[in-house]
C-alpha atoms as a PDB file:
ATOM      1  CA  UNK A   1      16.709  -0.258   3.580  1.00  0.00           C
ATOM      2  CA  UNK A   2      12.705  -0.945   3.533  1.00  0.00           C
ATOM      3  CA  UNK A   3      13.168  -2.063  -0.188  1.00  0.00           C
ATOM      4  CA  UNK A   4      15.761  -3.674  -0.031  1.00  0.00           C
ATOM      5  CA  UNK A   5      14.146  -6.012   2.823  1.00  0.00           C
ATOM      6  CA  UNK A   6      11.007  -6.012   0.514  1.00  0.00           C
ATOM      7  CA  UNK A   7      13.054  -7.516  -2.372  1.00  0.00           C
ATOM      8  CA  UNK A   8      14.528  -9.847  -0.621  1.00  0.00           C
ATOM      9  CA  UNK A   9      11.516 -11.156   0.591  1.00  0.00           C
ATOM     10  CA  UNK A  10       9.770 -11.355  -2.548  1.00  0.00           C
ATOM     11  CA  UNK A  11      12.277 -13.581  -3.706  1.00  0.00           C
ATOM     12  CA  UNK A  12      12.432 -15.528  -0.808  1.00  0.00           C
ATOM     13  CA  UNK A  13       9.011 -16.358  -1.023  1.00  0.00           C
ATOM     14  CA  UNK A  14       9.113 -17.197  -4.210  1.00  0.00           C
ATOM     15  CA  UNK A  15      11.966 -19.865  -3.639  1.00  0.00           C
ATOM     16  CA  UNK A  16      11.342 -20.560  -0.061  1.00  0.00           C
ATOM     17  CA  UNK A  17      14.279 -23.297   0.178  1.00  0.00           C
ATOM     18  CA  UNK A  18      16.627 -21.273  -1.148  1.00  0.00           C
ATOM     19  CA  UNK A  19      16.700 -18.181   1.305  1.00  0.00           C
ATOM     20  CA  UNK A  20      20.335 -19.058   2.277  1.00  0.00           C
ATOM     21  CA  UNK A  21      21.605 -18.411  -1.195  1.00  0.00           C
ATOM     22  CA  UNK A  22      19.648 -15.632  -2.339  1.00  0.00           C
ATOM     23  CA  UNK A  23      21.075 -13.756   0.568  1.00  0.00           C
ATOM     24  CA  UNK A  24      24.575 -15.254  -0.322  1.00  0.00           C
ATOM     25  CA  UNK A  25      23.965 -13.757  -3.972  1.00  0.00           C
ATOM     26  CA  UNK A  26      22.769 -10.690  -2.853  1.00  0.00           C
ATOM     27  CA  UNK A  27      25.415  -9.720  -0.810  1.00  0.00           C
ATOM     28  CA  UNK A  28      27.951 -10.928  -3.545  1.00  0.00           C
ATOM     29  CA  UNK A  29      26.602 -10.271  -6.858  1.00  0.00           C
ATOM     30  CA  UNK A  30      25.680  -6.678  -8.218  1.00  0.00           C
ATOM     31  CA  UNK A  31      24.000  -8.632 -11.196  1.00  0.00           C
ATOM     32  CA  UNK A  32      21.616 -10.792  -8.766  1.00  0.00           C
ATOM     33  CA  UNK A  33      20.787  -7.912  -6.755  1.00  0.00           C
ATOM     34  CA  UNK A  34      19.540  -5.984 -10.003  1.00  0.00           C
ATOM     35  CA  UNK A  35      17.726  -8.641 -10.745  1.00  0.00           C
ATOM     36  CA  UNK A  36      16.192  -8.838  -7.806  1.00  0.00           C
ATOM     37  CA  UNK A  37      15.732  -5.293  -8.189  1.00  0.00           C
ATOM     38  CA  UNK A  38      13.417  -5.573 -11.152  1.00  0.00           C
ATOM     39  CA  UNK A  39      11.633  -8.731 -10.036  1.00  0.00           C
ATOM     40  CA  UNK A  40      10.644  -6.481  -7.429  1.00  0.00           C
ATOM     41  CA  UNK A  41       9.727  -3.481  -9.289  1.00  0.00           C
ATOM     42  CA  UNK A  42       8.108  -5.911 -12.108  1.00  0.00           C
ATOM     43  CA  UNK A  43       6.197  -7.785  -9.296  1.00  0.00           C
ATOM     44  CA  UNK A  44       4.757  -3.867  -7.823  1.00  0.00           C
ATOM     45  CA  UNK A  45       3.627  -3.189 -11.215  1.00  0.00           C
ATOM     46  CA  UNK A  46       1.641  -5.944 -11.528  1.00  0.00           C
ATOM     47  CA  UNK A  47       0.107  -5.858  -8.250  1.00  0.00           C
ATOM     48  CA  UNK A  48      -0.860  -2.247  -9.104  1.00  0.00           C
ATOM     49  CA  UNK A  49      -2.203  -3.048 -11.951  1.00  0.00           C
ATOM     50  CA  UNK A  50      -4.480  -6.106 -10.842  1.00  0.00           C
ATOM     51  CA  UNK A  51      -5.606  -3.522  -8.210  1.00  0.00           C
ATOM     52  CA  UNK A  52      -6.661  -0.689 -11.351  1.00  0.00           C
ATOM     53  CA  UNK A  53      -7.875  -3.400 -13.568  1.00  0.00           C
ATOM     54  CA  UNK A  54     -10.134  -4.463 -10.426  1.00  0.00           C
ATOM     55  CA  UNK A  55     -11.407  -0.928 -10.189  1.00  0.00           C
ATOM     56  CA  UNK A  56     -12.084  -0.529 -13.936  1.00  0.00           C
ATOM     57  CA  UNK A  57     -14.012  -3.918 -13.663  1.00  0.00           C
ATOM     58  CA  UNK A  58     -16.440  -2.637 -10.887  1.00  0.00           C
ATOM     59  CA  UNK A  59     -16.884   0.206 -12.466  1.00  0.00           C
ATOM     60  CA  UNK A  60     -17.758  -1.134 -16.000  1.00  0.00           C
ATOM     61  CA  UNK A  61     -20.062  -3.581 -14.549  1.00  0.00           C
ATOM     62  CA  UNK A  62     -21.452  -0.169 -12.644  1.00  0.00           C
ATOM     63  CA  UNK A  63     -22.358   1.438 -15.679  1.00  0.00           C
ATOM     64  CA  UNK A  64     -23.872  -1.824 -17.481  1.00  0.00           C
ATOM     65  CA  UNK A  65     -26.346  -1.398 -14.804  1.00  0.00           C
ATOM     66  CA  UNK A  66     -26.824   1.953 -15.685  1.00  0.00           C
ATOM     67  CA  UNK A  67     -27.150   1.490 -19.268  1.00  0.00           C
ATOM     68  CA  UNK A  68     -29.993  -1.398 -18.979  1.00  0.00           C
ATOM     69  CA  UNK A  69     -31.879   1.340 -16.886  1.00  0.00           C
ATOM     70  CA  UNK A  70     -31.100   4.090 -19.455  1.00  0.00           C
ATOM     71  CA  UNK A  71     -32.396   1.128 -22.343  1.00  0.00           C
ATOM     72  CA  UNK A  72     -35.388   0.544 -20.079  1.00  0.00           C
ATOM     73  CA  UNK A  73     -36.471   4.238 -19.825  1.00  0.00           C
ATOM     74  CA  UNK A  74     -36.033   4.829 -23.190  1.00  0.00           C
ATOM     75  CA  UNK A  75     -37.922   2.039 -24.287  1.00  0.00           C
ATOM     76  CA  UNK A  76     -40.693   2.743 -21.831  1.00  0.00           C
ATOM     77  CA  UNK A  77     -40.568   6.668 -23.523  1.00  0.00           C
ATOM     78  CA  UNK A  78     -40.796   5.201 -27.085  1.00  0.00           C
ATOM     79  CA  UNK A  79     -43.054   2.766 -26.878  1.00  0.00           C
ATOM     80  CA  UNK A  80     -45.486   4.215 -24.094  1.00  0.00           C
ATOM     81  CA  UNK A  81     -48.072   6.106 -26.244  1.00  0.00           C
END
């Protein structure tokens, strides 16, 4: 039932003057409920991966860091007589 309110919703918000029909469709139309379905589902997906892709980010910008250290000591090693 959670989902189901979750889809809904989603769809709601994204035509906010239309929340009278979409409930009139859902309640009446197996095809607009699958849709809304996968809108759903498509909209988790990319939520999740914004969230990963935000990870990966911090943590290639982490080890950029960590590389121009590695460069520095290295170049302090071969250059340092």
């Amino acid at each position: 039932m959670e989902s189901l309110n979750q889809q809904l919703k989603i769809v709601k918000q994204k035509f906010p003057n239309q929340a009278d029909r979409i409930e009139e469709l859902y309640e009446s139309d197996e095809d607009f409920r699958t849709l809304c379905f996968d809108y759903f589902t498509c909209m988790q997906y990319l939520q999740n991966f914004k969230k990963e892709s935000s990870e990966k980010q911090e943590s290639l910008e982490e080890y950029k860091g960590i590389r121009q250290e590695l460069e520095k000591e290295l170049h302090e090693f071969i250059f340092t007589e």
